[in-house]
PDB file of N, CA and C in Angstrom:
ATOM      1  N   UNK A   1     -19.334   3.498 -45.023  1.00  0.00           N
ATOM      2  CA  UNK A   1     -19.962   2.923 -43.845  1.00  0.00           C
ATOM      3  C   UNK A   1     -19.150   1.750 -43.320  1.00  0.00           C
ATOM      4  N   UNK A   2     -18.580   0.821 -44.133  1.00  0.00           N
ATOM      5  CA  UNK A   2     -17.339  -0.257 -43.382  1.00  0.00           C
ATOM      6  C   UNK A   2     -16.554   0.443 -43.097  1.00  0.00           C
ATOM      7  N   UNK A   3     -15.787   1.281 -43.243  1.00  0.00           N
ATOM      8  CA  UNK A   3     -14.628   2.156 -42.807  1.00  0.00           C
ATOM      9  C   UNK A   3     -15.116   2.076 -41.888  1.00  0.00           C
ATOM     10  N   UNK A   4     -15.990   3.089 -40.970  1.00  0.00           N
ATOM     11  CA  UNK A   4     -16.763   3.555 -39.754  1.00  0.00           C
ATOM     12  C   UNK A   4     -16.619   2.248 -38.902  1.00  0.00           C
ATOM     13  N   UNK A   5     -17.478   1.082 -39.511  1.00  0.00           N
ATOM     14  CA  UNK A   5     -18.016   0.493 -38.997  1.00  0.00           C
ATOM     15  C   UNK A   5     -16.683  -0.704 -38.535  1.00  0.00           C
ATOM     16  N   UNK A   6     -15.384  -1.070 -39.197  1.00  0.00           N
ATOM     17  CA  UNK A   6     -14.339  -1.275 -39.184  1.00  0.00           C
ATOM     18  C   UNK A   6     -13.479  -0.671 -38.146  1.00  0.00           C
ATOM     19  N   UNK A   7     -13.806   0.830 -37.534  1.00  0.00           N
ATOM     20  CA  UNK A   7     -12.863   1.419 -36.973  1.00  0.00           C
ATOM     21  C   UNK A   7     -13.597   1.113 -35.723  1.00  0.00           C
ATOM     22  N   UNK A   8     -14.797   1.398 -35.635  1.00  0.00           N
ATOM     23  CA  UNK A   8     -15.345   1.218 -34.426  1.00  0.00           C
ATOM     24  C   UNK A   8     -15.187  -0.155 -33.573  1.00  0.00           C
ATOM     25  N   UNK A   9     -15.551  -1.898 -34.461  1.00  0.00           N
ATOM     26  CA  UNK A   9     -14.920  -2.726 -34.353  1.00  0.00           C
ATOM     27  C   UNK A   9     -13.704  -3.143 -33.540  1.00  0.00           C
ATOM     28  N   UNK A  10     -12.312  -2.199 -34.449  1.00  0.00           N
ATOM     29  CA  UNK A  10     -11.173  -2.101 -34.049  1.00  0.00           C
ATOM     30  C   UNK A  10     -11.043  -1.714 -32.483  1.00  0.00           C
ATOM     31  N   UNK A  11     -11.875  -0.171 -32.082  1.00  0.00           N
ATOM     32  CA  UNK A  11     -11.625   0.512 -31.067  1.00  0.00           C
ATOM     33  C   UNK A  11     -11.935  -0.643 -29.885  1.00  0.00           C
ATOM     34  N   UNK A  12     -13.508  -1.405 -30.626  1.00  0.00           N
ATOM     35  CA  UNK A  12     -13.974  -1.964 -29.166  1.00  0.00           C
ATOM     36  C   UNK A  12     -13.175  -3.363 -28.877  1.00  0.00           C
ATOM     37  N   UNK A  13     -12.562  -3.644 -30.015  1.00  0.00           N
ATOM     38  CA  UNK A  13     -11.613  -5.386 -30.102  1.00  0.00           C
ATOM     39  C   UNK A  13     -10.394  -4.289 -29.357  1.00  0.00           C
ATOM     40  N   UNK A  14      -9.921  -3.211 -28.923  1.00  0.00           N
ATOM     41  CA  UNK A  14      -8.837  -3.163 -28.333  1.00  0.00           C
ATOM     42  C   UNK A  14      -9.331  -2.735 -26.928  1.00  0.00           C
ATOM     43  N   UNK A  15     -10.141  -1.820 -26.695  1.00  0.00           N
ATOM     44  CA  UNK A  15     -10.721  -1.419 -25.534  1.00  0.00           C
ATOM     45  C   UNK A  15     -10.576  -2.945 -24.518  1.00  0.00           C
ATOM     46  N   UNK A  16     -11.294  -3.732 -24.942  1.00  0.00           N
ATOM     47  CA  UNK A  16     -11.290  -5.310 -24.278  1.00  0.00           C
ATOM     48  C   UNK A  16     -10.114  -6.135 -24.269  1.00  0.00           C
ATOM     49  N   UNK A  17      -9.225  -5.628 -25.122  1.00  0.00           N
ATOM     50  CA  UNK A  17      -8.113  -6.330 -24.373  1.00  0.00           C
ATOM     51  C   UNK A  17      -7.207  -5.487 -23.562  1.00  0.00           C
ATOM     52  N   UNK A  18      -7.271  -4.116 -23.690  1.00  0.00           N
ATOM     53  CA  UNK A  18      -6.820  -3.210 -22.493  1.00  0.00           C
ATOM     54  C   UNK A  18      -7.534  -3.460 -21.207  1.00  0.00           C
ATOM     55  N   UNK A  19      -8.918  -3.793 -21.448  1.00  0.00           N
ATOM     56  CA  UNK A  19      -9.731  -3.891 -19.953  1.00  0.00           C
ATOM     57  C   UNK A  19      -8.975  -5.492 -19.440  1.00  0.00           C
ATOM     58  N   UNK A  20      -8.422  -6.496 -20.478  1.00  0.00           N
ATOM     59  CA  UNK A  20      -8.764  -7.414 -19.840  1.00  0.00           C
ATOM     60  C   UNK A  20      -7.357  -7.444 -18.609  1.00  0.00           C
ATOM     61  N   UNK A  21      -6.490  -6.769 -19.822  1.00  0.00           N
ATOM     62  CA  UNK A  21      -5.181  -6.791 -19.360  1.00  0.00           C
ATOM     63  C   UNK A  21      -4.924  -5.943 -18.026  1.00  0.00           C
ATOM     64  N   UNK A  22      -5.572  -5.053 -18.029  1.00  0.00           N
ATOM     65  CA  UNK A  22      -5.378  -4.478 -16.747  1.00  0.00           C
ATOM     66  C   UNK A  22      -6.534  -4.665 -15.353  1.00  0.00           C
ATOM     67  N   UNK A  23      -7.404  -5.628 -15.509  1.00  0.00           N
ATOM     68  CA  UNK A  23      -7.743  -6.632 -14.395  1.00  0.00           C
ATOM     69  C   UNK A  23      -7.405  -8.082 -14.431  1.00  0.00           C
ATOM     70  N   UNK A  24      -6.503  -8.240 -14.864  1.00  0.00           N
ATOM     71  CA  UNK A  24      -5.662  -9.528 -14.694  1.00  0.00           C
ATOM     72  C   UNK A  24      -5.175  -9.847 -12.975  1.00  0.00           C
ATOM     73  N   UNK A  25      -4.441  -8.493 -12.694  1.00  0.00           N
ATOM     74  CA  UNK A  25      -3.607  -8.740 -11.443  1.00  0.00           C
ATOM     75  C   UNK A  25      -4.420  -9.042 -10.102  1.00  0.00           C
ATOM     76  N   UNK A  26      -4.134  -9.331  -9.286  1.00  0.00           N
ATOM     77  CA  UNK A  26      -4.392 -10.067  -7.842  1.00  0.00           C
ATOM     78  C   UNK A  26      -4.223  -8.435  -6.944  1.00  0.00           C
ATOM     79  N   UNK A  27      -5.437  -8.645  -6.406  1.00  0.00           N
ATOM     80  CA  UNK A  27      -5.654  -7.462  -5.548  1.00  0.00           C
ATOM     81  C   UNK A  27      -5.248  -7.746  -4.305  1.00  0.00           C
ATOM     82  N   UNK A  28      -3.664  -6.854  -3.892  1.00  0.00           N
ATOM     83  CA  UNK A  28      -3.126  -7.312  -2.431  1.00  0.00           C
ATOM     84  C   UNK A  28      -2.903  -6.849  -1.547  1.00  0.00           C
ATOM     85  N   UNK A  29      -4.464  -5.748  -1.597  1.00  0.00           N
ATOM     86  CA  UNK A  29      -4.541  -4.630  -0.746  1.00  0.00           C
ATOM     87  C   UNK A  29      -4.318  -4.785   0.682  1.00  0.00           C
ATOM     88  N   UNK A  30      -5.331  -6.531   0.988  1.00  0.00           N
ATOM     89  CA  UNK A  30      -5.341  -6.464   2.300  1.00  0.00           C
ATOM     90  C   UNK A  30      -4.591  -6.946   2.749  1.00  0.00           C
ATOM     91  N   UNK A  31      -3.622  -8.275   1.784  1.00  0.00           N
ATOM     92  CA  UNK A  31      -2.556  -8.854   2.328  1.00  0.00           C
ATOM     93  C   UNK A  31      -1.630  -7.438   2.681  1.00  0.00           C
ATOM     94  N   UNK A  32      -1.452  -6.333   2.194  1.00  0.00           N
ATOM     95  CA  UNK A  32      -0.559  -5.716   2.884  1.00  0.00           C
ATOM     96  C   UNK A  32      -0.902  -4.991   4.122  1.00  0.00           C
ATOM     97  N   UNK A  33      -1.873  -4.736   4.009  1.00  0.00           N
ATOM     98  CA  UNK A  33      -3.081  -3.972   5.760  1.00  0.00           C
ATOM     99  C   UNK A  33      -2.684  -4.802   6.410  1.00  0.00           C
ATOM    100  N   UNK A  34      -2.927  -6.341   6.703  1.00  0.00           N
ATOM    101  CA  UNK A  34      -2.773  -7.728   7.373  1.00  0.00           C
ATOM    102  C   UNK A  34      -0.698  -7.267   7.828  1.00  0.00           C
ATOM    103  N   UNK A  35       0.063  -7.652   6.911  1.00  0.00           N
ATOM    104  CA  UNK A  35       1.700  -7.563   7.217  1.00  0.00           C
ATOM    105  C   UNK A  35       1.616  -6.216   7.799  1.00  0.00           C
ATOM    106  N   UNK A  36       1.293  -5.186   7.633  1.00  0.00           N
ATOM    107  CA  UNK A  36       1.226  -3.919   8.245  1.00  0.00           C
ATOM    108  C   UNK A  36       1.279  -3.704   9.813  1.00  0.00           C
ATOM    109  N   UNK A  37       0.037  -4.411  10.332  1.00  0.00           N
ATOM    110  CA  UNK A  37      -0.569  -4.741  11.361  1.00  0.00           C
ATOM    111  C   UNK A  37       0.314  -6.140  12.406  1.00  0.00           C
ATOM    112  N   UNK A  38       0.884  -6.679  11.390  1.00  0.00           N
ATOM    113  CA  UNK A  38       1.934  -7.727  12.525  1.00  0.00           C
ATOM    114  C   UNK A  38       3.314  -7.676  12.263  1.00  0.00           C
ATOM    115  N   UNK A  39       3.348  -7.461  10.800  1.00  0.00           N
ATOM    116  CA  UNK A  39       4.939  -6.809  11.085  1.00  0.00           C
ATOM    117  C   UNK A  39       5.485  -6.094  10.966  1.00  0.00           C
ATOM    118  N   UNK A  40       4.814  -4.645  11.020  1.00  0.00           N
ATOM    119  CA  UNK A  40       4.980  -3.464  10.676  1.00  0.00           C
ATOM    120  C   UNK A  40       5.603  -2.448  11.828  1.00  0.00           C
ATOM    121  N   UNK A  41       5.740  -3.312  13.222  1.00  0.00           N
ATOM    122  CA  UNK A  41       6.116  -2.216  14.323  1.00  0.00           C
ATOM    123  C   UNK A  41       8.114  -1.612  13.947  1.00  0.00           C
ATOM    124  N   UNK A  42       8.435  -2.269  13.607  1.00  0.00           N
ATOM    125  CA  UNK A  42       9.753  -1.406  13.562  1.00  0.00           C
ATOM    126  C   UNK A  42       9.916  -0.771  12.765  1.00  0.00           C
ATOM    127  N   UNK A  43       9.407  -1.170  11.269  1.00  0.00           N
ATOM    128  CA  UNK A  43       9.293   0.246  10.178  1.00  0.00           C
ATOM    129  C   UNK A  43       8.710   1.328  10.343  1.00  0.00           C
ATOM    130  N   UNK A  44       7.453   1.071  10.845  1.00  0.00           N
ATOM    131  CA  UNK A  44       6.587   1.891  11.287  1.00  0.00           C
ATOM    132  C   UNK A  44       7.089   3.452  12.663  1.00  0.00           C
ATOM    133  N   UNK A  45       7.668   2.384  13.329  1.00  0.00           N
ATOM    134  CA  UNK A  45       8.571   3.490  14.120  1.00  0.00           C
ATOM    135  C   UNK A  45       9.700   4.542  13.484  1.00  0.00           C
ATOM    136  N   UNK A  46      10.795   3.221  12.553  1.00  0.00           N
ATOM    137  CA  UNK A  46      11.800   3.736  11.749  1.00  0.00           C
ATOM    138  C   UNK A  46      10.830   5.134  11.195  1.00  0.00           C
ATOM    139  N   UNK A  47      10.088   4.854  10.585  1.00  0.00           N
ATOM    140  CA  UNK A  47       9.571   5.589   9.097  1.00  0.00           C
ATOM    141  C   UNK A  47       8.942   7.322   9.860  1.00  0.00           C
ATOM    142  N   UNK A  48       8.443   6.957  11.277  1.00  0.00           N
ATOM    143  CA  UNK A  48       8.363   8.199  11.659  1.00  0.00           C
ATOM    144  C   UNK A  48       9.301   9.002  12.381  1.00  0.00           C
ATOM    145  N   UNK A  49      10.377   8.846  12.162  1.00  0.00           N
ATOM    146  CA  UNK A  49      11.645   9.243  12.662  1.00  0.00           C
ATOM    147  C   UNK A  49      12.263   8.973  13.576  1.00  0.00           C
ATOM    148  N   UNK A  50      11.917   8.053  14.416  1.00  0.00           N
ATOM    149  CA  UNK A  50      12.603   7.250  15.523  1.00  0.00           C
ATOM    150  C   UNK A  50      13.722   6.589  15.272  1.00  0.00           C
ATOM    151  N   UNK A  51      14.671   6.563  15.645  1.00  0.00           N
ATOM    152  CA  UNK A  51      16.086   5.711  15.598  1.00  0.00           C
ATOM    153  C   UNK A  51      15.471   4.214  15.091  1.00  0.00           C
ATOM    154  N   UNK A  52      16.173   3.243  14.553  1.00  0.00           N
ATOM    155  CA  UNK A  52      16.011   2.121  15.064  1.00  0.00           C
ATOM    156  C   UNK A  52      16.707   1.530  16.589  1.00  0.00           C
ATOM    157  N   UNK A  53      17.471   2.057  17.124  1.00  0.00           N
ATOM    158  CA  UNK A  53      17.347   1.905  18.806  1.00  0.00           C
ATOM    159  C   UNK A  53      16.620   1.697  19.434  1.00  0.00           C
ATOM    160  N   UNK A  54      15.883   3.133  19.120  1.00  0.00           N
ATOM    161  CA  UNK A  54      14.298   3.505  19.734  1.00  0.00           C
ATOM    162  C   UNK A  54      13.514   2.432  19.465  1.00  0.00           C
ATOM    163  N   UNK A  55      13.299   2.037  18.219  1.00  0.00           N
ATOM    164  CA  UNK A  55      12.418   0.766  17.538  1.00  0.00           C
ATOM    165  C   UNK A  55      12.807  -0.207  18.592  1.00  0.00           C
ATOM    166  N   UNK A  56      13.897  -1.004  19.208  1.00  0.00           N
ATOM    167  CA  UNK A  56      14.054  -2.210  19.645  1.00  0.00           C
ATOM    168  C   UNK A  56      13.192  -1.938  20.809  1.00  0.00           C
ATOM    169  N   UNK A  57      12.555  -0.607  21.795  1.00  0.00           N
ATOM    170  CA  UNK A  57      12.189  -0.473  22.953  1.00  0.00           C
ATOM    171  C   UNK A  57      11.009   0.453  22.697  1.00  0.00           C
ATOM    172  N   UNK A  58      10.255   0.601  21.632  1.00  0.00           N
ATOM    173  CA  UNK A  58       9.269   1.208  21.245  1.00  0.00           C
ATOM    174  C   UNK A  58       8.068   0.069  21.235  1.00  0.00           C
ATOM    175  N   UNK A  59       7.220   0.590  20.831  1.00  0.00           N
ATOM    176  CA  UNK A  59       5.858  -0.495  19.828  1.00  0.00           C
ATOM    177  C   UNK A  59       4.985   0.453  19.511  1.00  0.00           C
ATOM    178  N   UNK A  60       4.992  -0.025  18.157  1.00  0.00           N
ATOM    179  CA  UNK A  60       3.647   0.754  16.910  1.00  0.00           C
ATOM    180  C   UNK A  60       2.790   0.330  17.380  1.00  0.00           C
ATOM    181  N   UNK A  61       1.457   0.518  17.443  1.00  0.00           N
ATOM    182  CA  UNK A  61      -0.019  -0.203  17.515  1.00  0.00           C
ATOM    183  C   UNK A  61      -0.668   0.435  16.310  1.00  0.00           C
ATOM    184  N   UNK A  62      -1.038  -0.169  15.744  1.00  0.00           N
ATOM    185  CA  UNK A  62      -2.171   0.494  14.468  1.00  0.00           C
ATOM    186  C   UNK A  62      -2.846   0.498  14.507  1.00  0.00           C
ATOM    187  N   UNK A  63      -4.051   1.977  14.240  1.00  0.00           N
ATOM    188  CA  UNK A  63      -5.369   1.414  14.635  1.00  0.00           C
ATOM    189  C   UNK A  63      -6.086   1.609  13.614  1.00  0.00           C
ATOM    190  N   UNK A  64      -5.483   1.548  12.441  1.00  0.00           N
ATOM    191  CA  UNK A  64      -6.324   1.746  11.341  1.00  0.00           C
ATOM    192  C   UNK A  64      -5.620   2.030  10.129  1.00  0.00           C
ATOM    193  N   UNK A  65      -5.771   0.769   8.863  1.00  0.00           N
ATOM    194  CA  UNK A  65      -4.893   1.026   8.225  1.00  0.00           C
ATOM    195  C   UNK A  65      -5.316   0.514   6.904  1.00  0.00           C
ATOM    196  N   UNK A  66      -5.538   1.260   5.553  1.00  0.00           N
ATOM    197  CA  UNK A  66      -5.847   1.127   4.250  1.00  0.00           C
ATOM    198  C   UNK A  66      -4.938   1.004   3.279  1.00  0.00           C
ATOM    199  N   UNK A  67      -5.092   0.273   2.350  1.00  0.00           N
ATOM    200  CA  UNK A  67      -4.410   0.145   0.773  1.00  0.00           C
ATOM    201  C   UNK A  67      -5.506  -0.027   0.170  1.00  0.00           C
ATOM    202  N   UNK A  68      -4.709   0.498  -1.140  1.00  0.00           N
ATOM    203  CA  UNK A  68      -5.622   0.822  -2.268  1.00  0.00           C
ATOM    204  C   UNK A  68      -4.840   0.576  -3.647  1.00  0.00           C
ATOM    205  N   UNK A  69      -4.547  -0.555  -4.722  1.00  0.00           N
ATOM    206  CA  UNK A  69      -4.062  -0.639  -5.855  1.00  0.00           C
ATOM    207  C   UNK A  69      -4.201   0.799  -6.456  1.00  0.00           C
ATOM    208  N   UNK A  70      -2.786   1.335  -6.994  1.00  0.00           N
ATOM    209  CA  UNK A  70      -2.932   2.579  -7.625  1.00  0.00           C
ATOM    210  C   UNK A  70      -3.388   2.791  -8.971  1.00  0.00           C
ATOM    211  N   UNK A  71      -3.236   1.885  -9.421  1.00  0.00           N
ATOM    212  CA  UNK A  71      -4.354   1.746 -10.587  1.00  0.00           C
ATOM    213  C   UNK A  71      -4.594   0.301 -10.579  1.00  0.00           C
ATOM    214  N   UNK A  72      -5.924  -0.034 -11.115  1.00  0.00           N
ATOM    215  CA  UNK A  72      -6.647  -1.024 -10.906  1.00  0.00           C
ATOM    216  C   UNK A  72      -5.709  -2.246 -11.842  1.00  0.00           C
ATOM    217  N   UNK A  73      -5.773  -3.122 -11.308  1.00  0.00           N
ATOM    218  CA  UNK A  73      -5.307  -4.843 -11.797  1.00  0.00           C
ATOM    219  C   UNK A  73      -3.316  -4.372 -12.042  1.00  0.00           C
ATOM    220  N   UNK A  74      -2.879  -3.425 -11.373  1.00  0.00           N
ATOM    221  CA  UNK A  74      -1.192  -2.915 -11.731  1.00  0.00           C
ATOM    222  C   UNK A  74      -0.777  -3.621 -10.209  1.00  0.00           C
ATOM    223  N   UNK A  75       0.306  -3.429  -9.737  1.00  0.00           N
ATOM    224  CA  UNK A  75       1.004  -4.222  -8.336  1.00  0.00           C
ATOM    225  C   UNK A  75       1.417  -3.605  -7.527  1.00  0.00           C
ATOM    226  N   UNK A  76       1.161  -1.450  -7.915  1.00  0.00           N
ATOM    227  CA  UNK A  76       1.308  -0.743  -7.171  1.00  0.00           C
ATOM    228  C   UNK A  76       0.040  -0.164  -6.365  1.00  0.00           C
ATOM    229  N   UNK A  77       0.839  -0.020  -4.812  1.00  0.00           N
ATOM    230  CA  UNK A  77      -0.248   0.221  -3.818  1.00  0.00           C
ATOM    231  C   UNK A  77       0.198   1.408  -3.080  1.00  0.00           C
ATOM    232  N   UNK A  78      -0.769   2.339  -2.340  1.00  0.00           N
ATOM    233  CA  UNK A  78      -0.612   3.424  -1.971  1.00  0.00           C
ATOM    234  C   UNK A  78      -1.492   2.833  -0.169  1.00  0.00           C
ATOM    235  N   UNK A  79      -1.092   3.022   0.557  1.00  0.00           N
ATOM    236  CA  UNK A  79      -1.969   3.168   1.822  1.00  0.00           C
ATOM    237  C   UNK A  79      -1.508   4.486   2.385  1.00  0.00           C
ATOM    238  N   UNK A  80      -2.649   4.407   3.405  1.00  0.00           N
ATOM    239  CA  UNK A  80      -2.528   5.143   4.542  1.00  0.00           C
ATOM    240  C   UNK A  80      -2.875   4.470   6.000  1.00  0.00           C
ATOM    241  N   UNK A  81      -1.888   4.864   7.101  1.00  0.00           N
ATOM    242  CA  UNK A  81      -1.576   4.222   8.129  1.00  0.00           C
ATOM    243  C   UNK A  81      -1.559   5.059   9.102  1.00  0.00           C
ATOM    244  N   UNK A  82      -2.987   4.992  10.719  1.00  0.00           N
ATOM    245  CA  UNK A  82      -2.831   5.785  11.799  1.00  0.00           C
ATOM    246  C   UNK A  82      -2.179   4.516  12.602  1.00  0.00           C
ATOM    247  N   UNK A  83      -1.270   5.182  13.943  1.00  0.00           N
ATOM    248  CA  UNK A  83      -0.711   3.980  14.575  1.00  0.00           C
ATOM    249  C   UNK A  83      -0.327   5.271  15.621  1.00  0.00           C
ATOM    250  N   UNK A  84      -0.107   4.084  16.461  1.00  0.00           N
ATOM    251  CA  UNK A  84       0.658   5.319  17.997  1.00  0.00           C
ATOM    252  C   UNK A  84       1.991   4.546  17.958  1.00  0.00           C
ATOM    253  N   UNK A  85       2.988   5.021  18.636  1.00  0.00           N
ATOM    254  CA  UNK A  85       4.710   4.553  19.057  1.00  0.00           C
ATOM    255  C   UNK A  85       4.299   5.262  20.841  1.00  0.00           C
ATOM    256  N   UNK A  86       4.704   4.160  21.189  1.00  0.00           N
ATOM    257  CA  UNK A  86       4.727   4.040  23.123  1.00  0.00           C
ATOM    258  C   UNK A  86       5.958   3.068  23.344  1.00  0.00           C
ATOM    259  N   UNK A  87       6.252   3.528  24.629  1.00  0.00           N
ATOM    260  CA  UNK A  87       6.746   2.291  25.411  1.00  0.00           C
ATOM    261  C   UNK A  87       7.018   2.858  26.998  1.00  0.00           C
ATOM    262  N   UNK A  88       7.561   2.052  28.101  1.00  0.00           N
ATOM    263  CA  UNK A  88       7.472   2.661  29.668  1.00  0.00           C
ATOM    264  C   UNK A  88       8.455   3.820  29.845  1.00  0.00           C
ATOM    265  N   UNK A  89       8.967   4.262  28.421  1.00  0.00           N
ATOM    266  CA  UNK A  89      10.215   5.003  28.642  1.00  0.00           C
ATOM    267  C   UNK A  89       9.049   6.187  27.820  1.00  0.00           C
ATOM    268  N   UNK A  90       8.953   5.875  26.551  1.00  0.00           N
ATOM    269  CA  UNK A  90       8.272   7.371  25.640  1.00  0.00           C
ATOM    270  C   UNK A  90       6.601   7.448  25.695  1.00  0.00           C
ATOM    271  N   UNK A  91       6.251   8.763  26.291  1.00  0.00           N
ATOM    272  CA  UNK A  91       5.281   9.055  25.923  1.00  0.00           C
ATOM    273  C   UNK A  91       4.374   8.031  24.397  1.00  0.00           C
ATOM    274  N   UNK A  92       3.625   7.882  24.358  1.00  0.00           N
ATOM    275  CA  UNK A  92       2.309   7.392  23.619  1.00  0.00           C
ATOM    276  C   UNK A  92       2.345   9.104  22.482  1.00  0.00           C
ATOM    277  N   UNK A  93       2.416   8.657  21.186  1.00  0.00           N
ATOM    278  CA  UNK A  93       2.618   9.710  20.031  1.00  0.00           C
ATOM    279  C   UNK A  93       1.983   9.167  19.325  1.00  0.00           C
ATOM    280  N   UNK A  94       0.531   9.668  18.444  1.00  0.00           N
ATOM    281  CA  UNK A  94      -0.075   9.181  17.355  1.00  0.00           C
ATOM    282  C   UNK A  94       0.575   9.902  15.909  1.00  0.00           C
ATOM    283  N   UNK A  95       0.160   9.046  14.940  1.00  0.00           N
ATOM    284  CA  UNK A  95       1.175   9.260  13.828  1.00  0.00           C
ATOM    285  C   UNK A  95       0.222   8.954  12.859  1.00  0.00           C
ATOM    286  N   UNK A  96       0.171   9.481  11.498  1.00  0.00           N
ATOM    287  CA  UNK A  96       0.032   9.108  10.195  1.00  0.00           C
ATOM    288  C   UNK A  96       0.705   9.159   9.478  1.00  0.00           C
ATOM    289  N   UNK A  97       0.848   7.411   8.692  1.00  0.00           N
ATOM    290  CA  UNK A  97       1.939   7.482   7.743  1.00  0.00           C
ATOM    291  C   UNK A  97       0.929   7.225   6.147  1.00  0.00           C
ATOM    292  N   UNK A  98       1.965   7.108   5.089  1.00  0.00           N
ATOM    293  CA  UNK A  98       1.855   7.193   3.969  1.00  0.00           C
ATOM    294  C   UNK A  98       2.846   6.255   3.280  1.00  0.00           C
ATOM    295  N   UNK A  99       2.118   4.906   3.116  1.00  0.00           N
ATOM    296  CA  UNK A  99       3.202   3.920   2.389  1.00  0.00           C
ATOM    297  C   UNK A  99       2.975   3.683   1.124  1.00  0.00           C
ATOM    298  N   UNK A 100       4.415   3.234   0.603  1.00  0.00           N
ATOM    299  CA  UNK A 100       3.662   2.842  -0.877  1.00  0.00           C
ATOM    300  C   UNK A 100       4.449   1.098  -0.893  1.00  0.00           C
ATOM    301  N   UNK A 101       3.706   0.407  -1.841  1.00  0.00           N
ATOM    302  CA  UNK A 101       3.845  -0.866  -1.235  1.00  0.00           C
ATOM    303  C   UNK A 101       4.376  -1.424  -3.041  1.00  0.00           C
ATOM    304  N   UNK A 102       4.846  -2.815  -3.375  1.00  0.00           N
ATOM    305  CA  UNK A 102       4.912  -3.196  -4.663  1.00  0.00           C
ATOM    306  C   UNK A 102       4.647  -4.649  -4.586  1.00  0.00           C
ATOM    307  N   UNK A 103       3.842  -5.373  -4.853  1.00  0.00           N
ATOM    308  CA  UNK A 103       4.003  -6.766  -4.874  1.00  0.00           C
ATOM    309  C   UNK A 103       4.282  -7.416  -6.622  1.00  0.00           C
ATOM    310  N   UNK A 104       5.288  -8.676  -6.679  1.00  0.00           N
ATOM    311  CA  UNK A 104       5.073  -9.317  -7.566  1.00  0.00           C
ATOM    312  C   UNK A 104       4.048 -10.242  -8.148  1.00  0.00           C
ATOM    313  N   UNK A 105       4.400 -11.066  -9.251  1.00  0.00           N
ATOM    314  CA  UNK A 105       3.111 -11.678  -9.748  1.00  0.00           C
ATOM    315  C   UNK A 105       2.909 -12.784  -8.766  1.00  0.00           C
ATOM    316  N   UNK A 106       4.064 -13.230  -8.277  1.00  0.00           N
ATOM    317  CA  UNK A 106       4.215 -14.467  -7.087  1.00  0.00           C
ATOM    318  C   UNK A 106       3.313 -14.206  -5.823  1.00  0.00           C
ATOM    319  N   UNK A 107       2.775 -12.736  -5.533  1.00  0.00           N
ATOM    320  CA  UNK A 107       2.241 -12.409  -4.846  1.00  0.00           C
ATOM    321  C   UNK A 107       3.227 -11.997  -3.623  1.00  0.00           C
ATOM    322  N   UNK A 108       4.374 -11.996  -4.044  1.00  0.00           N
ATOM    323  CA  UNK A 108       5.148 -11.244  -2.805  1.00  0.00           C
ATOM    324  C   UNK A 108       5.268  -9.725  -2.750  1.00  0.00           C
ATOM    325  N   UNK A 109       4.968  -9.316  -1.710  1.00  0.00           N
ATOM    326  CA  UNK A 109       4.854  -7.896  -1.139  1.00  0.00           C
ATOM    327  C   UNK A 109       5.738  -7.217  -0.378  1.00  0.00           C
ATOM    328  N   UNK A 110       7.050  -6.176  -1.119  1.00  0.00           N
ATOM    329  CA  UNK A 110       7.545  -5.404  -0.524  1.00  0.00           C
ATOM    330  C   UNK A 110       6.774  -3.633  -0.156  1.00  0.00           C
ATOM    331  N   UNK A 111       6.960  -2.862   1.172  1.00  0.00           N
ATOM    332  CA  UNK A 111       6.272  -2.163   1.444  1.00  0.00           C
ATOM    333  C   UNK A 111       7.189  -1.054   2.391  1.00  0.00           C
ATOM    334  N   UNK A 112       7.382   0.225   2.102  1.00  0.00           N
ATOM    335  CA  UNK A 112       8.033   1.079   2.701  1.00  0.00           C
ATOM    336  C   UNK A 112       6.977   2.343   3.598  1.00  0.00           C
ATOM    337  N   UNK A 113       7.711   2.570   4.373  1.00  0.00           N
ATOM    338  CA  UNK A 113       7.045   4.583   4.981  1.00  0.00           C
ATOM    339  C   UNK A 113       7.272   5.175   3.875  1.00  0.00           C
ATOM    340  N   UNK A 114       6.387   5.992   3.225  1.00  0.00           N
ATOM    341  CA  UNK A 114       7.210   7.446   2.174  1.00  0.00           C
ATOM    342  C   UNK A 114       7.154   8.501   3.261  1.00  0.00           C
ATOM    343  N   UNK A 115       5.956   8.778   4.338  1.00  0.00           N
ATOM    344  CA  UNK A 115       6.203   9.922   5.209  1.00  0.00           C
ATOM    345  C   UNK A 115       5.252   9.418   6.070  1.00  0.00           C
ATOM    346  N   UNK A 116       5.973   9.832   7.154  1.00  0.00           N
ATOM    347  CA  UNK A 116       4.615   9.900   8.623  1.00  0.00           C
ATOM    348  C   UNK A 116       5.132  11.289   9.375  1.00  0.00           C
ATOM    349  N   UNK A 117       3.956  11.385   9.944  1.00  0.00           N
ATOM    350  CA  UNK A 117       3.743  13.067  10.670  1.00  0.00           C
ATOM    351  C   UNK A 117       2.750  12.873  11.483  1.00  0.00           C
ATOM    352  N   UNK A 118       3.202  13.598  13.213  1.00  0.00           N
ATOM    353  CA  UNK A 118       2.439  13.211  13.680  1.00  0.00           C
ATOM    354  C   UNK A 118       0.822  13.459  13.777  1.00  0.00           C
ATOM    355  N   UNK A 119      -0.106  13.038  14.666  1.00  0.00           N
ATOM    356  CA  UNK A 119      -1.254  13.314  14.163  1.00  0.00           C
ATOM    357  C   UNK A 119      -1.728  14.059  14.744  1.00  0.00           C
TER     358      UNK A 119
END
């Protein structure tokens, strides 16, 4: 019965420091929605296949845009991003992209397109 009662002990003294350890991290979902939304128009163009040319005479507008930590209290983030690319030269094109984002413990946030297609 200590054996048992020893192992079980063990399981739940590690369970709690796995839980603690992996809600430690800073959730920076929205800080990246927020940079998305103001400085996101030239990647955002880049990332759906537009030149960066195009980017200097384009503009993204976003109208809706989520992150989500890919696993809970880790620094990797997955969003998803609707946005249009316009300008007096190109037609108005709605788009969904698919970013994946990484921030450090400093709380700095790098963030790429993996794919956009239009919508």
């Amino acid at each position: 019965m200590k054996v048992g009662l020893a192992a079980v002990i063990a399981v739940l003294a590690l369970g709690g420091l796995a839980g603690c350890g992996a809600e430690s991290g800073a959730d920076n979902s929205q800080k990246i929605v927020n940079d998305i939304k103001v400085n996101g128009s030239n990647k955002l163009i880049v990332g759906s296949g537009l030149s960066s040319d195009i980017a200097a005479i384009a503009t993204a507008t976003v109208s809706d845009a989520t992150c989500a930590q890919s696993l809970n209290g880790t620094q990797n983030y997955t969003c998803v991003v609707h946005f249009t690319v316009g300008s007096a030269i190109l037609q108005t094109t709605g788009y969904t992209a698919n970013i994946s984002a990484t921030c450090d413990d400093a709380g700095a946030c790098k963030w790429q397109v993996t794919n956009a297609v239009p919508a």
